[in-house]
Protein backbone atom coordinates (compact mmCIF):
# COMPACT_ATOMS: atom_id res chain seq x y z
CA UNK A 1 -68.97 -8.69 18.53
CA UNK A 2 -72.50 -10.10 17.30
CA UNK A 3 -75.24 -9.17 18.76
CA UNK A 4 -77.14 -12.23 19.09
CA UNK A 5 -79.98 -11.66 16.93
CA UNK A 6 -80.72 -13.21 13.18
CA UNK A 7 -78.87 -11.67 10.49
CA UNK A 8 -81.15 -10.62 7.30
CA UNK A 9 -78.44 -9.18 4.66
CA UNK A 10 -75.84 -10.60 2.55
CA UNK A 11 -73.34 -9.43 -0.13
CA UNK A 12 -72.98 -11.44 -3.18
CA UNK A 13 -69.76 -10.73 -4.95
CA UNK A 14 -70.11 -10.75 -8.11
CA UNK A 15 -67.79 -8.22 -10.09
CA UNK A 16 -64.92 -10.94 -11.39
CA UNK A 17 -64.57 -10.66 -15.16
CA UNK A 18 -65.00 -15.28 -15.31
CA UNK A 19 -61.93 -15.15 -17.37
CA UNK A 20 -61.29 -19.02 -16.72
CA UNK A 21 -65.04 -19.70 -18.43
CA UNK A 22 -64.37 -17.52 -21.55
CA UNK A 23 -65.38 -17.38 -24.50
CA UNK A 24 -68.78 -18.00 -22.56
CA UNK A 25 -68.45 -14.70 -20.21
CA UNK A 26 -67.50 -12.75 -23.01
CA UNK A 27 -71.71 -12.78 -23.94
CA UNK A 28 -73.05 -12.88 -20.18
CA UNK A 29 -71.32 -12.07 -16.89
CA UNK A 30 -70.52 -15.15 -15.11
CA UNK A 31 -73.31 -15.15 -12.33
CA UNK A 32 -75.81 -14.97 -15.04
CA UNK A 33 -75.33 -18.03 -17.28
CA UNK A 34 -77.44 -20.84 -16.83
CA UNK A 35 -77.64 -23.90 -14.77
CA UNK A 36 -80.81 -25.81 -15.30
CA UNK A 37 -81.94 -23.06 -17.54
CA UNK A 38 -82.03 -20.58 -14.39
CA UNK A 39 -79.00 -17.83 -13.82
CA UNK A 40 -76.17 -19.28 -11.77
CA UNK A 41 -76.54 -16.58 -8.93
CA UNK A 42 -80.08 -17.42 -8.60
CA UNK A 43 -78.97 -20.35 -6.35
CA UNK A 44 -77.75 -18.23 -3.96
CA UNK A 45 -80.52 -16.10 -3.90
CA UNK A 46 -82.72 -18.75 -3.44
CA UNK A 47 -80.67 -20.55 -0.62
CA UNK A 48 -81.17 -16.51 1.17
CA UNK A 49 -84.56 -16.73 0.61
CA UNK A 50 -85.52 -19.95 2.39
CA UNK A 51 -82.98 -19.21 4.99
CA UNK A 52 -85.22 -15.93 5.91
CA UNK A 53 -82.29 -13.80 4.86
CA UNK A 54 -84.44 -11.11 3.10
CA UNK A 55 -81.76 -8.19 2.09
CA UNK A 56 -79.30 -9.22 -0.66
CA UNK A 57 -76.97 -6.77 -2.13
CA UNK A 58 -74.94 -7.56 -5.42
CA UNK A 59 -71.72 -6.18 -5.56
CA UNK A 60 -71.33 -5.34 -9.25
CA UNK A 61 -68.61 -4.46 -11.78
CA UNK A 62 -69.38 -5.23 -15.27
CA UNK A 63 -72.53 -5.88 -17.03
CA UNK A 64 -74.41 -3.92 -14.64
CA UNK A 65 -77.27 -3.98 -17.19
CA UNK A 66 -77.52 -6.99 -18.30
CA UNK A 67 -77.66 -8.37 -14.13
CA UNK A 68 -80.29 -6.11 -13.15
CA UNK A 69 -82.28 -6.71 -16.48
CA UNK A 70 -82.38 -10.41 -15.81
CA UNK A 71 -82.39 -10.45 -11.88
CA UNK A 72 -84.99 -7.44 -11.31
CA UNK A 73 -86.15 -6.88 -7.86
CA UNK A 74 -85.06 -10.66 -6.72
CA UNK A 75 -88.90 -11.19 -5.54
CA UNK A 76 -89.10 -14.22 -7.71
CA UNK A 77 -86.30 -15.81 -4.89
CA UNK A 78 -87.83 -14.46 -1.58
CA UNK A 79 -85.47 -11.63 -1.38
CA UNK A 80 -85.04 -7.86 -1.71
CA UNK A 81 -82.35 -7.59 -4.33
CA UNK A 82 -79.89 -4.13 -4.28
CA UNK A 83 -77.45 -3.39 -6.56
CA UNK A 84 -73.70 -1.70 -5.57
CA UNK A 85 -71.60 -1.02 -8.71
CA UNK A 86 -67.80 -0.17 -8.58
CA UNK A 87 -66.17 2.00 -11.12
CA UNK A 88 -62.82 0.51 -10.27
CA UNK A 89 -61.77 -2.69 -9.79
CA UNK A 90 -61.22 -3.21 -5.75
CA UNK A 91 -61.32 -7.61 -5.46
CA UNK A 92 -63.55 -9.05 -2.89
CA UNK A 93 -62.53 -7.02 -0.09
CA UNK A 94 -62.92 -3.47 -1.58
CA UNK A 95 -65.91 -4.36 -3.23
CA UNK A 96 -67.46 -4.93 0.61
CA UNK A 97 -65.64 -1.48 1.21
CA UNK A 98 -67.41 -0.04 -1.22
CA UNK A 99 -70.90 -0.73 -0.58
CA UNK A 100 -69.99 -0.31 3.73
CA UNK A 101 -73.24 2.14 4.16
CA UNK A 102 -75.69 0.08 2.91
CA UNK A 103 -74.10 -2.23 5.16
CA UNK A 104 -75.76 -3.85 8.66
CA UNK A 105 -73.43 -4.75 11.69
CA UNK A 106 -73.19 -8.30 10.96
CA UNK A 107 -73.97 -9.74 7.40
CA UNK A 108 -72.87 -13.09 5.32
CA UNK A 109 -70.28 -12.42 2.71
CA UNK A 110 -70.95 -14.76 -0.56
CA UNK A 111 -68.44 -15.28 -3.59
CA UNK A 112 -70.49 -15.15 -6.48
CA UNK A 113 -69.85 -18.50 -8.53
CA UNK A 114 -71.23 -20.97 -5.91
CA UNK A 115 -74.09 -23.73 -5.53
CA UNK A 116 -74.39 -24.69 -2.50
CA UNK A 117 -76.74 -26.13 0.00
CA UNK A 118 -75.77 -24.41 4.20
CA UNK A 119 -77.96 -24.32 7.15
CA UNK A 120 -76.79 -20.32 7.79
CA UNK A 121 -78.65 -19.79 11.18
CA UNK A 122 -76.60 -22.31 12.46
CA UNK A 123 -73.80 -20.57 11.10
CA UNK A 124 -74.93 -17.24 12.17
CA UNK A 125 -74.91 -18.94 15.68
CA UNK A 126 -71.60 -20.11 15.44
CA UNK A 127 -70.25 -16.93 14.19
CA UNK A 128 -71.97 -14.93 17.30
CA UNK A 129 -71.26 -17.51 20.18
CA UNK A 130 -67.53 -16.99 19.21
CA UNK A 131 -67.18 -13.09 19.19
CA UNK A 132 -65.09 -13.67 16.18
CA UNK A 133 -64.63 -10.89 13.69
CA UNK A 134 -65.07 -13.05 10.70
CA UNK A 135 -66.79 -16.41 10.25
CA UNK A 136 -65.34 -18.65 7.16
CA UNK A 137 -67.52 -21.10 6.29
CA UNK A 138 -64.98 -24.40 5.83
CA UNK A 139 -65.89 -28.00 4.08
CA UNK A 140 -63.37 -30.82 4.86
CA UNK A 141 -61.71 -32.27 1.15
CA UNK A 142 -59.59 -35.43 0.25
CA UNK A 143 -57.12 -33.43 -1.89
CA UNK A 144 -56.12 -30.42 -0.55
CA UNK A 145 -53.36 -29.34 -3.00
CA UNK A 146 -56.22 -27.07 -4.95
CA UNK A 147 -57.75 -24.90 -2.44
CA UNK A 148 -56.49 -22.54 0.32
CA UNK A 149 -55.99 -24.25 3.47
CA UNK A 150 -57.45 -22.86 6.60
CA UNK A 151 -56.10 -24.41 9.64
CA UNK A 152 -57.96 -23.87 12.86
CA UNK A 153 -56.87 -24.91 17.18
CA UNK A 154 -58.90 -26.70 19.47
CA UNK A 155 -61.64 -24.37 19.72
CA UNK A 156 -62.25 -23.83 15.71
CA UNK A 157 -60.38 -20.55 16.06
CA UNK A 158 -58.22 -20.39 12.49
CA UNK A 159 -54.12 -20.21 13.61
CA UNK A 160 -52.81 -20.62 9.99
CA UNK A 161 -53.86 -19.48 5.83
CA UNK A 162 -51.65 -21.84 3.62
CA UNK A 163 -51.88 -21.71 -0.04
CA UNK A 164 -51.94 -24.79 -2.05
CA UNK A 165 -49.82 -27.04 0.03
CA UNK A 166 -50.08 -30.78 -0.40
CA UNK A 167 -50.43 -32.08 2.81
CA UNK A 168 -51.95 -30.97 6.10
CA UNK A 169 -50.31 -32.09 9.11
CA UNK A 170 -52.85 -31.55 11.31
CA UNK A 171 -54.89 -33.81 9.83
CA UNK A 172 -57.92 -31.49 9.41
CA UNK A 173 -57.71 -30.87 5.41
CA UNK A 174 -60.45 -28.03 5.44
CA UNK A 175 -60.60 -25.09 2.78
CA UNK A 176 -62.37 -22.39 2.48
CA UNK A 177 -65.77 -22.59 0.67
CA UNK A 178 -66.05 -18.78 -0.63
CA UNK A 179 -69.06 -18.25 2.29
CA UNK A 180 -68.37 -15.72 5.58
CA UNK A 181 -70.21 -13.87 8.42
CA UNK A 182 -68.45 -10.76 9.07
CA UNK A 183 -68.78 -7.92 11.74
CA UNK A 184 -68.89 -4.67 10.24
CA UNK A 185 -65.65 -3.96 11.99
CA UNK A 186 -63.58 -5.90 10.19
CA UNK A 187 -64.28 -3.89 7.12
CA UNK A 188 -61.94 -0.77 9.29
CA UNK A 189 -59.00 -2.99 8.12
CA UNK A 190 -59.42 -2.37 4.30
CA UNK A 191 -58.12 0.50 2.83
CA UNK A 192 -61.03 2.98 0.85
CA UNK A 193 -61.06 2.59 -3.47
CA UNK A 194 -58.05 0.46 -3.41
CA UNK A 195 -58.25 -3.63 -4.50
CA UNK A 196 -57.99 -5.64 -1.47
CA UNK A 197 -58.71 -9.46 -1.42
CA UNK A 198 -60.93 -11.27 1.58
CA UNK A 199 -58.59 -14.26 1.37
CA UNK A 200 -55.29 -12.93 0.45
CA UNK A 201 -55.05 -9.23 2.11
CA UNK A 202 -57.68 -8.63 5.07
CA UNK A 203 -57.87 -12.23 6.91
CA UNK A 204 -54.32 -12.79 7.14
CA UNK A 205 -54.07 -8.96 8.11
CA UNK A 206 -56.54 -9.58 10.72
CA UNK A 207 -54.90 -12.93 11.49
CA UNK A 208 -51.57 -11.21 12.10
CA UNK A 209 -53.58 -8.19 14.10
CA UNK A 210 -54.34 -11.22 16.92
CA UNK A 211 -58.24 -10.72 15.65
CA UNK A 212 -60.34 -14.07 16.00
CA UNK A 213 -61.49 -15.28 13.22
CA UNK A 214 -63.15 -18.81 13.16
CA UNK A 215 -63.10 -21.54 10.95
CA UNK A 216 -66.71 -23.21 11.21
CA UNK A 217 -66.84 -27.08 10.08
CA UNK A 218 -70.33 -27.94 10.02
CA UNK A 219 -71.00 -31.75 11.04
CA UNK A 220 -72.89 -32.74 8.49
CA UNK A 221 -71.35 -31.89 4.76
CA UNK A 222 -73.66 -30.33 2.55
CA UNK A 223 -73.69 -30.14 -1.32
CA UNK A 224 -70.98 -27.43 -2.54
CA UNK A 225 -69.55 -27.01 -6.24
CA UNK A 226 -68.11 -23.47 -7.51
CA UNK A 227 -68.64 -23.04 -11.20
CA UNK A 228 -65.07 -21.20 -11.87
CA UNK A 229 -64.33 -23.65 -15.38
CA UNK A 230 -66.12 -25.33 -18.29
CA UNK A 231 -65.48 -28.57 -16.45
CA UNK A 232 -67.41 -27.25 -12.92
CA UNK A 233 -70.38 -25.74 -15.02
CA UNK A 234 -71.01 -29.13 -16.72
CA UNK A 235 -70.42 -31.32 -13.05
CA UNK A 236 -72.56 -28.82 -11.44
CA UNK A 237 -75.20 -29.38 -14.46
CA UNK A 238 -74.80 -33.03 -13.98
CA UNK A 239 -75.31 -32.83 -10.09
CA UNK A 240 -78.21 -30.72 -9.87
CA UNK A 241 -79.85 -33.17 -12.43
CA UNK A 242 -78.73 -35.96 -10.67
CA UNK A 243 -80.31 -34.71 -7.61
CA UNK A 244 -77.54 -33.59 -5.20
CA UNK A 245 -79.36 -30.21 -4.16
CA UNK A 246 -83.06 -31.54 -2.71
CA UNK A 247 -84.78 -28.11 -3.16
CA UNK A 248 -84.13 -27.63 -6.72
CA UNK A 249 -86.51 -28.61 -9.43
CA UNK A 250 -86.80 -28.25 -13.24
CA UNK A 251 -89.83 -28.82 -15.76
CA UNK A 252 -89.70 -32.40 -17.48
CA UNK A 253 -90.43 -33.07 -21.15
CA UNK A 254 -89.45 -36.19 -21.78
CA UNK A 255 -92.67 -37.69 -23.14
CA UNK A 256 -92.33 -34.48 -25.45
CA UNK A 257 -89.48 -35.24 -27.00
CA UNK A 258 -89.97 -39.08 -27.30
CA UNK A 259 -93.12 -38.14 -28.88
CA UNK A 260 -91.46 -35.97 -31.88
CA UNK A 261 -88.93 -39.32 -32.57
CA UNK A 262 -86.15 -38.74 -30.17
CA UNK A 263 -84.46 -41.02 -28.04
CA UNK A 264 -84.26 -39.76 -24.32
CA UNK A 265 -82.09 -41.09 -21.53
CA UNK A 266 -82.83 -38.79 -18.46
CA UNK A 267 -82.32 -36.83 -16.57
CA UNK A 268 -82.45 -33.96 -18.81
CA UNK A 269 -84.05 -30.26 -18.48
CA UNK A 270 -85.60 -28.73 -21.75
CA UNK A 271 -86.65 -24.75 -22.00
CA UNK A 272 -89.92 -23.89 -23.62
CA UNK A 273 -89.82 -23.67 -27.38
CA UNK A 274 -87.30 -26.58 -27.94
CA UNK A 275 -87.49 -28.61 -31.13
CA UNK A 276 -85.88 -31.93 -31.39
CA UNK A 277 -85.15 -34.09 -34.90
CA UNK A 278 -86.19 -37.35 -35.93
CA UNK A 279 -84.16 -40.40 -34.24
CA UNK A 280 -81.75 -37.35 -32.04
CA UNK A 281 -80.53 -38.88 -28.90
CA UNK A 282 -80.73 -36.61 -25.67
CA UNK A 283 -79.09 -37.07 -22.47
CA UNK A 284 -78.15 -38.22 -20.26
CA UNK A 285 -77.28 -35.37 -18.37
CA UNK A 286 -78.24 -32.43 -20.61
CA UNK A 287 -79.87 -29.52 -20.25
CA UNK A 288 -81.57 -27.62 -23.32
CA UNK A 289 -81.88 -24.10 -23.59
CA UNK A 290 -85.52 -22.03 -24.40
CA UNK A 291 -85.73 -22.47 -28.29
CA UNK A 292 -82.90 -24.45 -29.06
CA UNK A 293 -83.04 -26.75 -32.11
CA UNK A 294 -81.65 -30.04 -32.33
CA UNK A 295 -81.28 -32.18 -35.56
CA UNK A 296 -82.21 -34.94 -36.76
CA UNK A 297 -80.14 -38.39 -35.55
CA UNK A 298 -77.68 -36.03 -33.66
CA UNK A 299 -76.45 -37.45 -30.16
CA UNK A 300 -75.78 -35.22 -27.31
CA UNK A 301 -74.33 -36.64 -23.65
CA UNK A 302 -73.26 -34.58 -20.71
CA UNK A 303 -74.24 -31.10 -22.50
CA UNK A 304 -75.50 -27.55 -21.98
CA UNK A 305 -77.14 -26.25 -24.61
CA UNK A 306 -77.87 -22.42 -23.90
CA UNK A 307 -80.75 -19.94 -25.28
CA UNK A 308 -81.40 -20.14 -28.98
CA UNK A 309 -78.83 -22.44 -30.35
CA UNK A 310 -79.68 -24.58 -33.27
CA UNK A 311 -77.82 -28.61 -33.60
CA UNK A 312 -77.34 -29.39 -37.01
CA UNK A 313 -78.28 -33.01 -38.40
CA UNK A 314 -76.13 -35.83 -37.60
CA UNK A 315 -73.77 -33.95 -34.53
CA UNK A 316 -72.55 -35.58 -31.77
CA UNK A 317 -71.70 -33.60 -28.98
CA UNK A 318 -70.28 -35.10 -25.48
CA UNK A 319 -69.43 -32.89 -22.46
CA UNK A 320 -69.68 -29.61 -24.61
CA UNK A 321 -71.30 -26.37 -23.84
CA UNK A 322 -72.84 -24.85 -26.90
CA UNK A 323 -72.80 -20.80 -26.32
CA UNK A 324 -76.35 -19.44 -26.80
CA UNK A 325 -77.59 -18.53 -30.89
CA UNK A 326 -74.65 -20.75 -32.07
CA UNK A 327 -75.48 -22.49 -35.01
CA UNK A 328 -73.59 -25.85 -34.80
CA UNK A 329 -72.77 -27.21 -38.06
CA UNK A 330 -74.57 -30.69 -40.08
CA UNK A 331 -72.08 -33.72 -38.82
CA UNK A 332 -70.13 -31.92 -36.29
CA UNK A 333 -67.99 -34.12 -33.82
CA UNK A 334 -66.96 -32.98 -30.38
CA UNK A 335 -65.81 -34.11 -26.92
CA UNK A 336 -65.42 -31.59 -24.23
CA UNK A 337 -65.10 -27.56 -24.18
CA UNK A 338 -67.43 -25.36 -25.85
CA UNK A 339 -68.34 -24.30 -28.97
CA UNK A 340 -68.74 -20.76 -29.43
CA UNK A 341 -67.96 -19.20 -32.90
CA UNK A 342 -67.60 -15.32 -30.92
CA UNK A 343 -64.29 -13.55 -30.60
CA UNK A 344 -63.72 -10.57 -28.65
């Protein structure tokens, strides 16, 4: 079913509404909010571009917009960024249905919310040594009971999908990590404008159909993190700081901010425009927004601080996301979650 060559498109899926990182997605779609002050999709994009994978399409739902405002041309990544918007809601699946002209005869399939470090010729070369339909990408994990098990024979070849089960008796504990190769066959088994999941709907269809489908374990584990909750947007802030993706860089400015009074314990990013208080203590592990204000003898650990949003005097903030053009108030206290004063 492949034909051998190197495959230059993927589909970034993008059109979930991020309900589990509201109120934050209620301002920005979820593939646009920022990690290391750069959009969240923009990892992906980049991880395309220095794989020589040149044609990205998103596949869009809401804030069409806003994506295409802030994303452009995707140049700026080393790809050739095209947009596919549904009017309905179709899930993963129909959302690849949807954009199936635009589409080449084998392409990598990408769930929008990842980071993620993958050598994808070699799993292009797994995926077309196999003549499997569908390639799922699959990282090995202690505790199983959270993801969807994929469990695979002899020959990598998956034999079973099990849903949040608490122990694997084959030993193998791998899960899906959100990342495919597909042959543009397999999109004849979804149905046209209706929604129609990858994971739950077409590869146990194609599963049951006696289709191969292979489950590809790379030997060496790379980094992966999905930002689907508060709690994964501020780990993934603290890993990329930390390091844990090697191509990834951000502009320092510590000596900037020690030199206006503050106290800095890196790592720590910092946006253009920032002003920090007298005797404020940054980091570590924080990340500070273009313009963003902090006051004078606040204390801020573990944060994100988005776009425009002003820290009173005297806060101290610990694992909290502050929504961008808050305004957090003089003495404010807080441990975890985000403050965000919008409702929808």
């Amino acid at each position: 079913m492949g034909e051998g060559g190197p495959i230059s498109q993927a589909v970034l899926l993008v059109g979930g509404l991020g309900t589990r990182l509201r109120p934050l997605t209620y301002l920005m779609p979820k593939a646009l909010l920022p990690v290391l002050n750069r959009p969240l999709i923009s990892y992906e994009l980049e991880l395309l571009g220095r794989s020589g994978v040149p044609d990205a399409l998103l596949a869009i739902r809401h804030h069409s917009g806003q994506l295409q405002e802030a994303l452009g041309d995707g140049n700026r990544w080393g790809v050739s960024l095209t947009y596919v918007e549904e009017q309905l809601p179709l899930d993963t699946a129909g959302a690849l249905k949807n954009a199936q002209e635009l589409l080449a005869s084998e392409f990598f399939v990408f769930n929008g919310d990842l980071i993620l470090d993958c050598d994808l010729a070699e799993l292009a070369r797994a995926h077309q040594q196999s003549g499997a339909l569908v390639t799922i990408l699959l990282r090995q994990v202690q505790d199983i009971s959270h993801f969807g098990l994929v469990q695979r024979d002899e020959k990598g070849f998956v034999t079973a999908f099990r849903e949040k089960v608490k122990v694997d008796e084959t030993g193998q504990r791998t899960v899906n990590a959100g990342v495919y190769v597909m042959a543009a066959e397999a999109l004849d088994y979804v149905p046209v404008g209706e929604p129609y999941s990858n994971e739950t709907d077409l590869f146990p269809a194609l599963l049951a159909a006696g289709l191969p489908i292979l489950g590809y374990l790379p030997d060496q584990q790379r980094y992966w993190t999905d930002v689907g909750r508060i709690e994964t947007y501020l780990a993934a802030n603290r890993d990329l700081l930390g390091g844990s993706l090697p191509w990834v860089d951000w502009p320092r400015c510590d000596e900037k901010l020690k030199s206006c009074g503050a106290q800095v314990v890196p790592p720590i990013c910092c946006g253009s425009g920032v002003k920090v208080g007298r005797a404020a203590q940054i980091g570590p592990y924080v990340t500070l927004g273009d313009d963003a204000q902090i006051g004078a003898g606040s204390m801020l650990t573990d944060c994100i601080i988005q776009t425009g949003a002003t820290i009173g005097a005297e806060v101290t903030l610990a694992s909290v996301v502050v929504a961008e053009n808050e305004t957090v108030p003089n003495g404010h206290h807080q441990t975890g979650g985000v403050f965000c004063t919008y409702e929808q």
